[in-house]
C-alpha atoms as a PDB file:
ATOM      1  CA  UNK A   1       0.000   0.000   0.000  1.00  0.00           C
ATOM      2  CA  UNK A   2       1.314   3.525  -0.977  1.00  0.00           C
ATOM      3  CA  UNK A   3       1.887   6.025   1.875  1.00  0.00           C
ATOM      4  CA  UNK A   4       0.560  10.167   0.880  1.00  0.00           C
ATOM      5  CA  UNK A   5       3.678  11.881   2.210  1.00  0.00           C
ATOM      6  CA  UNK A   6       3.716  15.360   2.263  1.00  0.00           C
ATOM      7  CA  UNK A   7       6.669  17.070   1.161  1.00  0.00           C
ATOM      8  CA  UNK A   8       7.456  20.566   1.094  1.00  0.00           C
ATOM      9  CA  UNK A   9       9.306  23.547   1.739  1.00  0.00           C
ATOM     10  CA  UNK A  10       8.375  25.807   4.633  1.00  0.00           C
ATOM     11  CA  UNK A  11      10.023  28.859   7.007  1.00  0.00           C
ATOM     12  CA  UNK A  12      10.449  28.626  10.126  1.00  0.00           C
ATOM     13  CA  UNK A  13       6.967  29.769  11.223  1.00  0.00           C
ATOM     14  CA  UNK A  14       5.708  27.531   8.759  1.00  0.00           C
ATOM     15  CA  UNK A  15       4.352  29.386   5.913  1.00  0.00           C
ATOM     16  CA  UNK A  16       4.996  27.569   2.367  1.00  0.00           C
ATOM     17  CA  UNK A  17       4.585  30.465  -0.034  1.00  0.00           C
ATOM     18  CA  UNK A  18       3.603  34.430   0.539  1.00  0.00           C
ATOM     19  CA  UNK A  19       0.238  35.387  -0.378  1.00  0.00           C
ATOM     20  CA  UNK A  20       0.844  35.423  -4.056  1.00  0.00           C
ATOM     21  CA  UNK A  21       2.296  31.987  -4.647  1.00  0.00           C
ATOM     22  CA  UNK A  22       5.259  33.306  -4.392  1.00  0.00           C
ATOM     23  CA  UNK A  23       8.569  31.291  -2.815  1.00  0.00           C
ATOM     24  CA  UNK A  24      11.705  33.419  -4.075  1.00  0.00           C
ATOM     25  CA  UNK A  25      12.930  33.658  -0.812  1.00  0.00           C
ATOM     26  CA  UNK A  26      13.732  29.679  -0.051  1.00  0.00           C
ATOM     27  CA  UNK A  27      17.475  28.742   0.219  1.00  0.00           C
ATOM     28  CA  UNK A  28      18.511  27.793  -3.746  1.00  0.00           C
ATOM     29  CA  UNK A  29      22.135  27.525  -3.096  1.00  0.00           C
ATOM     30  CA  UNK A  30      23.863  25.605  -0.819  1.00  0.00           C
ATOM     31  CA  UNK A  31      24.842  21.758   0.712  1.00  0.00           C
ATOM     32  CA  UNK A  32      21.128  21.235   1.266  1.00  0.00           C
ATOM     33  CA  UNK A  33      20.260  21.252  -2.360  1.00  0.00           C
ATOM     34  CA  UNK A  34      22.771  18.692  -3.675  1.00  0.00           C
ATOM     35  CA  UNK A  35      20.938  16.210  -1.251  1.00  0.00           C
ATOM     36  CA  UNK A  36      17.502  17.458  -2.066  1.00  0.00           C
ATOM     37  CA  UNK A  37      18.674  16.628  -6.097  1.00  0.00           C
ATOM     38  CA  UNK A  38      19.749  13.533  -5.055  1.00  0.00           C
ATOM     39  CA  UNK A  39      17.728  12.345  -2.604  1.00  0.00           C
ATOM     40  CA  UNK A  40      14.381  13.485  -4.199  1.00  0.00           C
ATOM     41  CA  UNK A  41      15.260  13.861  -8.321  1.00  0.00           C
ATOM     42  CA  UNK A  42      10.962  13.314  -9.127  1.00  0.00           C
ATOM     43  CA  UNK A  43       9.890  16.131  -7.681  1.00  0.00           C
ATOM     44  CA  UNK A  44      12.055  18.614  -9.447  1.00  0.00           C
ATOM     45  CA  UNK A  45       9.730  20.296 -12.493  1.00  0.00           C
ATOM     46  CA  UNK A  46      10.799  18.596 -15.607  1.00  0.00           C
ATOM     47  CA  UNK A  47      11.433  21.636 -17.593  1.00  0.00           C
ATOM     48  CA  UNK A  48      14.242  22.043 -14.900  1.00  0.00           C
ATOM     49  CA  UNK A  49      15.863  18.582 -14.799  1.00  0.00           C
ATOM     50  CA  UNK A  50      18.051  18.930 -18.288  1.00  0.00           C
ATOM     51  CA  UNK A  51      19.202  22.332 -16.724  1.00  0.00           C
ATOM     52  CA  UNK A  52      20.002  20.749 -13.398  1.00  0.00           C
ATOM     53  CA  UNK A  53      21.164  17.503 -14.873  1.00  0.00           C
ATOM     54  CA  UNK A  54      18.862  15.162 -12.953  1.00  0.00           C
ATOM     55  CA  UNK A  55      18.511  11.781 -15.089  1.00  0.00           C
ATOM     56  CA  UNK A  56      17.941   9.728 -12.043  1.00  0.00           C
ATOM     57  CA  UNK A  57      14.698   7.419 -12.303  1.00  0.00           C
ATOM     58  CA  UNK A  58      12.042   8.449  -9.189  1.00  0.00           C
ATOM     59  CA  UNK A  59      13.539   7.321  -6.018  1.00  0.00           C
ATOM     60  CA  UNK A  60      10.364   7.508  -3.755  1.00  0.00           C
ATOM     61  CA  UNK A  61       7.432   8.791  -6.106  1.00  0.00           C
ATOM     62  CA  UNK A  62       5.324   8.085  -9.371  1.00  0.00           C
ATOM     63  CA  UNK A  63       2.551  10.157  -8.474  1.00  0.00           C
ATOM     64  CA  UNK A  64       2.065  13.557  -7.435  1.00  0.00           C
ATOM     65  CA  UNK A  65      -0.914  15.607  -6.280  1.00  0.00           C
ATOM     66  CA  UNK A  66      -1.546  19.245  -6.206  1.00  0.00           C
ATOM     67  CA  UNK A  67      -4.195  22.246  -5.763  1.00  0.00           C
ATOM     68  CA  UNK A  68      -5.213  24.644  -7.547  1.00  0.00           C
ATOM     69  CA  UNK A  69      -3.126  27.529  -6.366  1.00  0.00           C
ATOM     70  CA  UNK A  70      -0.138  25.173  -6.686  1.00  0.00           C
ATOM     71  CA  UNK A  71      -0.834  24.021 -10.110  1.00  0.00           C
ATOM     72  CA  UNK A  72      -1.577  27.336 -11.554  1.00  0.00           C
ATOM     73  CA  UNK A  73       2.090  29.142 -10.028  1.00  0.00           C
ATOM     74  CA  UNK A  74       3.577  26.808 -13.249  1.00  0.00           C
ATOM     75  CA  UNK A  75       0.739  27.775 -15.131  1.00  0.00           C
ATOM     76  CA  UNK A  76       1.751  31.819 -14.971  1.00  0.00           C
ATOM     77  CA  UNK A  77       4.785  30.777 -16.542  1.00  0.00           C
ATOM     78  CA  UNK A  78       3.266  28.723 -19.080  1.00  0.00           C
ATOM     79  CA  UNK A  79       3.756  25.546 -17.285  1.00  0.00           C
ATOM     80  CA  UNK A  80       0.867  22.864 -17.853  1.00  0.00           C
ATOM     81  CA  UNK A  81       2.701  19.449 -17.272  1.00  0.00           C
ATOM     82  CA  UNK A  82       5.127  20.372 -13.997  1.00  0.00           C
ATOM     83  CA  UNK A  83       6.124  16.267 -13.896  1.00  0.00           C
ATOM     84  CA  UNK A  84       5.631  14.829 -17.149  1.00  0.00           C
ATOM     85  CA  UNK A  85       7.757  11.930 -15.331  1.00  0.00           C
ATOM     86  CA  UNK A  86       5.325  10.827 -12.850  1.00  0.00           C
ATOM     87  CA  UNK A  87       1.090  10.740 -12.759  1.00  0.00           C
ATOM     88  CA  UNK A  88      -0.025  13.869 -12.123  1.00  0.00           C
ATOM     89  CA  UNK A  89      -3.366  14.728 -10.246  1.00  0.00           C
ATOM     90  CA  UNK A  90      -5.167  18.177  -9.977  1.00  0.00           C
ATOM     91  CA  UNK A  91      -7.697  19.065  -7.206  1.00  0.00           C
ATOM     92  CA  UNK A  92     -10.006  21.678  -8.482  1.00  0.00           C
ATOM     93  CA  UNK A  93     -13.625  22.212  -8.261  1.00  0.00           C
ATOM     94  CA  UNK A  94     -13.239  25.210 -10.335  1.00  0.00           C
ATOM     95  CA  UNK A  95     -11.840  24.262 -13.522  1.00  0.00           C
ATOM     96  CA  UNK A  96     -13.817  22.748 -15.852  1.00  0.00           C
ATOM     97  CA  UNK A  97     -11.334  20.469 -17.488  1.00  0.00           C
ATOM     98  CA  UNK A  98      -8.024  20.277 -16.905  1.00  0.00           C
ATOM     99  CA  UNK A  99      -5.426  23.071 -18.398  1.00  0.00           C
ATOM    100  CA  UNK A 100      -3.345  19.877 -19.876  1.00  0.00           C
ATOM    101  CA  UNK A 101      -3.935  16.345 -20.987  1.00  0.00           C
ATOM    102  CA  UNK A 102      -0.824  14.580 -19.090  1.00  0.00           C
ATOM    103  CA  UNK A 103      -2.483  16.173 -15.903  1.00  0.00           C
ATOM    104  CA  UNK A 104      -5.655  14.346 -14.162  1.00  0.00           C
ATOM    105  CA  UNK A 105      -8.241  17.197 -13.117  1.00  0.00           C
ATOM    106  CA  UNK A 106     -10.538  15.545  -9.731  1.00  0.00           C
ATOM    107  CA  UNK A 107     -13.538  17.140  -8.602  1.00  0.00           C
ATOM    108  CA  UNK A 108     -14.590  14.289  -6.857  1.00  0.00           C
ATOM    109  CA  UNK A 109     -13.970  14.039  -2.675  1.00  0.00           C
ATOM    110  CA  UNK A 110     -10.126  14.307  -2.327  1.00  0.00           C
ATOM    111  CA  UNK A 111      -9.505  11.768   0.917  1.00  0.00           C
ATOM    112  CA  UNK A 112     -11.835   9.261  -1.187  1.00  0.00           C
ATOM    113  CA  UNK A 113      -9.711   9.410  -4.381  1.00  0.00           C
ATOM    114  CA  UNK A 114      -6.519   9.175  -2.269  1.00  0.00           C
ATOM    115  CA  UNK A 115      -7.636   6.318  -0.398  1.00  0.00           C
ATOM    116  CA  UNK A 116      -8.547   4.291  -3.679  1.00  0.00           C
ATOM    117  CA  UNK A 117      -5.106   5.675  -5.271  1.00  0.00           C
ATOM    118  CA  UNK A 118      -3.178   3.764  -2.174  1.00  0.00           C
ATOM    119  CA  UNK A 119      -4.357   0.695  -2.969  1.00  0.00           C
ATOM    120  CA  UNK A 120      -3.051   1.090  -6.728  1.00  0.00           C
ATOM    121  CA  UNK A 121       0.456  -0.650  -6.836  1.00  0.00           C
ATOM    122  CA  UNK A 122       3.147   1.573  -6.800  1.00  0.00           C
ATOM    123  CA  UNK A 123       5.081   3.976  -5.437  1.00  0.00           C
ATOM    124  CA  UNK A 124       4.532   6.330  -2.607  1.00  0.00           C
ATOM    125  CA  UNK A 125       2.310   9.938  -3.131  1.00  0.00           C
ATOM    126  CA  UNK A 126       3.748  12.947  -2.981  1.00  0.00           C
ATOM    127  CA  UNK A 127       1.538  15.772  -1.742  1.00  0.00           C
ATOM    128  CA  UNK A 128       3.378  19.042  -2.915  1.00  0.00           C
ATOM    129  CA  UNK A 129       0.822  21.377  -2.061  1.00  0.00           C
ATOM    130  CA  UNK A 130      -1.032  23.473  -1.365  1.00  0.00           C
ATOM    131  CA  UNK A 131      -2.569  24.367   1.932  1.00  0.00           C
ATOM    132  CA  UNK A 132      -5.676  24.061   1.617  1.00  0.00           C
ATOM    133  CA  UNK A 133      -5.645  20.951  -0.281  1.00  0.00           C
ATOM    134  CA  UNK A 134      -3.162  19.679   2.846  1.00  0.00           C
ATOM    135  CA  UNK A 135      -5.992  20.247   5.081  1.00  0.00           C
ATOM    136  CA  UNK A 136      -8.426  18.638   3.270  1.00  0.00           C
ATOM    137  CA  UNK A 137      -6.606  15.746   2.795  1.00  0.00           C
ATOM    138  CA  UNK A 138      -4.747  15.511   6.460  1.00  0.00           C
ATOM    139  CA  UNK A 139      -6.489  12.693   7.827  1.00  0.00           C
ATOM    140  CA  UNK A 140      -4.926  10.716   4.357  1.00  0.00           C
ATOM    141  CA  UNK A 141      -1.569  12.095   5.209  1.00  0.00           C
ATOM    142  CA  UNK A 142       0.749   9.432   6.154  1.00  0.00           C
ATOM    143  CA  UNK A 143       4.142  11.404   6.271  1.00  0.00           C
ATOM    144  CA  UNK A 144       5.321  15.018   6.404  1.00  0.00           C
ATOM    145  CA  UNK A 145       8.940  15.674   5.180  1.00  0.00           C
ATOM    146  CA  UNK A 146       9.365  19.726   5.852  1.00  0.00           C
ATOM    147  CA  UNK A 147      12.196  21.151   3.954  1.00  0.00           C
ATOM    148  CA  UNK A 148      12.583  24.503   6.537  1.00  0.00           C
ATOM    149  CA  UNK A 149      14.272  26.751   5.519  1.00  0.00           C
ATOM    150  CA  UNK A 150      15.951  29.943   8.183  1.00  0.00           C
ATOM    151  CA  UNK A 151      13.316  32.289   7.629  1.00  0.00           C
ATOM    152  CA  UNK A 152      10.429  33.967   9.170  1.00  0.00           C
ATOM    153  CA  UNK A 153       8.043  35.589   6.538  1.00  0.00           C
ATOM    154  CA  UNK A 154       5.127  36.700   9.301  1.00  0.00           C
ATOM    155  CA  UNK A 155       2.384  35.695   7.160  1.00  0.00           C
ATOM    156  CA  UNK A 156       1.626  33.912   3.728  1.00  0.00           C
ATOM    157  CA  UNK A 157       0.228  30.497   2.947  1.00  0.00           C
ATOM    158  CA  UNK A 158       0.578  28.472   6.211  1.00  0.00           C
ATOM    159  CA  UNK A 159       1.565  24.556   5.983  1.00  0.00           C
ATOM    160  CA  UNK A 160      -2.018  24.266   6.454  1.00  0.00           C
ATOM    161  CA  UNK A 161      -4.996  26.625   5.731  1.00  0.00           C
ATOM    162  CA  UNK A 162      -7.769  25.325   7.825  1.00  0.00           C
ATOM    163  CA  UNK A 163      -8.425  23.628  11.022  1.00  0.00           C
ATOM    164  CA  UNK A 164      -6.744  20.306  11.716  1.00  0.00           C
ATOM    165  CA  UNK A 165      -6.649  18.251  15.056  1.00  0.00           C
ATOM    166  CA  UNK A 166      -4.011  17.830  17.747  1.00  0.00           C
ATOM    167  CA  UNK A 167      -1.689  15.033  16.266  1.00  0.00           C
ATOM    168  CA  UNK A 168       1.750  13.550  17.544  1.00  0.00           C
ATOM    169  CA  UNK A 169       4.263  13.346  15.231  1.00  0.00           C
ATOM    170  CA  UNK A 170       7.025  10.960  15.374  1.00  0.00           C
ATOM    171  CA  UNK A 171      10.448  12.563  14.126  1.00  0.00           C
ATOM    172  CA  UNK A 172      12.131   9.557  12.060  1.00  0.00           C
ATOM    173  CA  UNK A 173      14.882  11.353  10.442  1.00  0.00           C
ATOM    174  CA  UNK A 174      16.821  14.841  10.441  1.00  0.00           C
ATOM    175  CA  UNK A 175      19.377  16.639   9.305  1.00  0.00           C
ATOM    176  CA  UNK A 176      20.613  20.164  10.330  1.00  0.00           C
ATOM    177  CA  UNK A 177      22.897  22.203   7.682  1.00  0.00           C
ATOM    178  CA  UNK A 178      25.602  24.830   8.605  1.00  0.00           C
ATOM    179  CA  UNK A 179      23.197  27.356   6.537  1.00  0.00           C
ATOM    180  CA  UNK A 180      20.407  26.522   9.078  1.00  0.00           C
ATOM    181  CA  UNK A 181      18.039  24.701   6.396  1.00  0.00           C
ATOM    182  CA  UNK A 182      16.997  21.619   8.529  1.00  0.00           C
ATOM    183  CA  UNK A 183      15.228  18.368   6.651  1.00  0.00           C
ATOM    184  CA  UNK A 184      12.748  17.132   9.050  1.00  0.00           C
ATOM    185  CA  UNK A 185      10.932  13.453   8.129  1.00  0.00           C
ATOM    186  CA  UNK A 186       7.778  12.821  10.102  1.00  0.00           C
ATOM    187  CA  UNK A 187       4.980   9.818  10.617  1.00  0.00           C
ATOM    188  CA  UNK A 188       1.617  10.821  10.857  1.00  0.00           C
ATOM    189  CA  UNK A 189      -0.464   9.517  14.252  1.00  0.00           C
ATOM    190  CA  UNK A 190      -3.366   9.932  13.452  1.00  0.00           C
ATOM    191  CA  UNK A 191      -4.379   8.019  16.311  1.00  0.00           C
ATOM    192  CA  UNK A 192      -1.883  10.157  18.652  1.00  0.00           C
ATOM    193  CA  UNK A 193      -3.959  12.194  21.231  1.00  0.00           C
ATOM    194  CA  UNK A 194      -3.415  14.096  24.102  1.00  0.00           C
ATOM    195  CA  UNK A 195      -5.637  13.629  27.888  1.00  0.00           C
ATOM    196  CA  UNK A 196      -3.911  16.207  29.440  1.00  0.00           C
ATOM    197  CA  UNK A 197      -1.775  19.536  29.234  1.00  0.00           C
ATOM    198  CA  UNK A 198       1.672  18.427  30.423  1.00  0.00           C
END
């Protein structure tokens, strides 16, 4: 069965983009990113990969699964099929067919689809944003991987958008760079809850 992992990039206060979409302020040089390349070569856009030389095959994904706002930062740029290298799913209730034909548009409910999508052989889901499609989907979330970068932007688009409940988090793996990015891997309890204030 295929784990939904969320993976993304974050500040320190936890905010994954500023208002706009935008991200031009994460970390792009540095130790940190020669892991990130190697570790996690599927989820770099694959009108970047020649530039970057990445020719590795997908080391943890084959699907991916984004919102609307997330979808449609590429789509400024004229960007319509981010990951031609893995299956791409959009969440939208707004568009009325999807921008691309390489790219899966779902209206239907999003923690339904996902569930049936886990069963599928293969490998592992990455959840690369947005918020409010984190939310939505939380209590499908098996993982969080949070790529934090040194910075505290105040306000923006928060890791998620809406209301979730108290959860423990088990830390599984970290690593701390000299430029203060930190790599954080994280398993989901969903069934983690909390009797009293300690």
């Amino acid at each position: 069965m295929s784990k939904l992992i969320y993976l993304v990039a974050c500040t320190v206060d936890r905010f994954i983009a500023r208002k706009d979409g935008s991200f031009d302020f994460f970390l792009m040089e540095g130790e940190h990113v020669a892991d990130l390349l190697s570790n996690f070569p599927e989820t770099i856009p694959g009108h970047l990969r020649g530039t970057l030389g990445i020719t590795a095959d997908n080391q943890h994904f084959d699907t991916v699964l984004m919102g609307r706002r997330t979808y449609e930062v590429g789509v400024k740029e004229g960007i319509t099929n981010p990951y031609p290298h893995m299956k791409q799913h959009l969440f939208s209730r707004t568009f009325q067919q999807s921008p691309d034909p390489a790219v899966e548009l779902v209206s239907s409910d999003p923690v339904t689809f996902v569930q049936e999508l886990k069963q599928q052989p293969s490998k592992n889901i990455w959840l690369c944003g947005g918020g409010d499609l984190a939310t939505v989907l939380f209590p499908a979330i098996d993982e969080m991987i949070l790529k934090v970068h040194p910075f505290l932007l105040g306000s923006g688009i928060p890791l998620f958008s809406g209301i979730i409940p108290l959860t423990s988090l088990e830390l599984t793996d970290s690593k701390i760079y000299e430029n203060g990015f930190m790599l954080l891997h994280y398993r989901v309890n969903h069934f983690g809850s909390y009797s009293s204030p300690i």
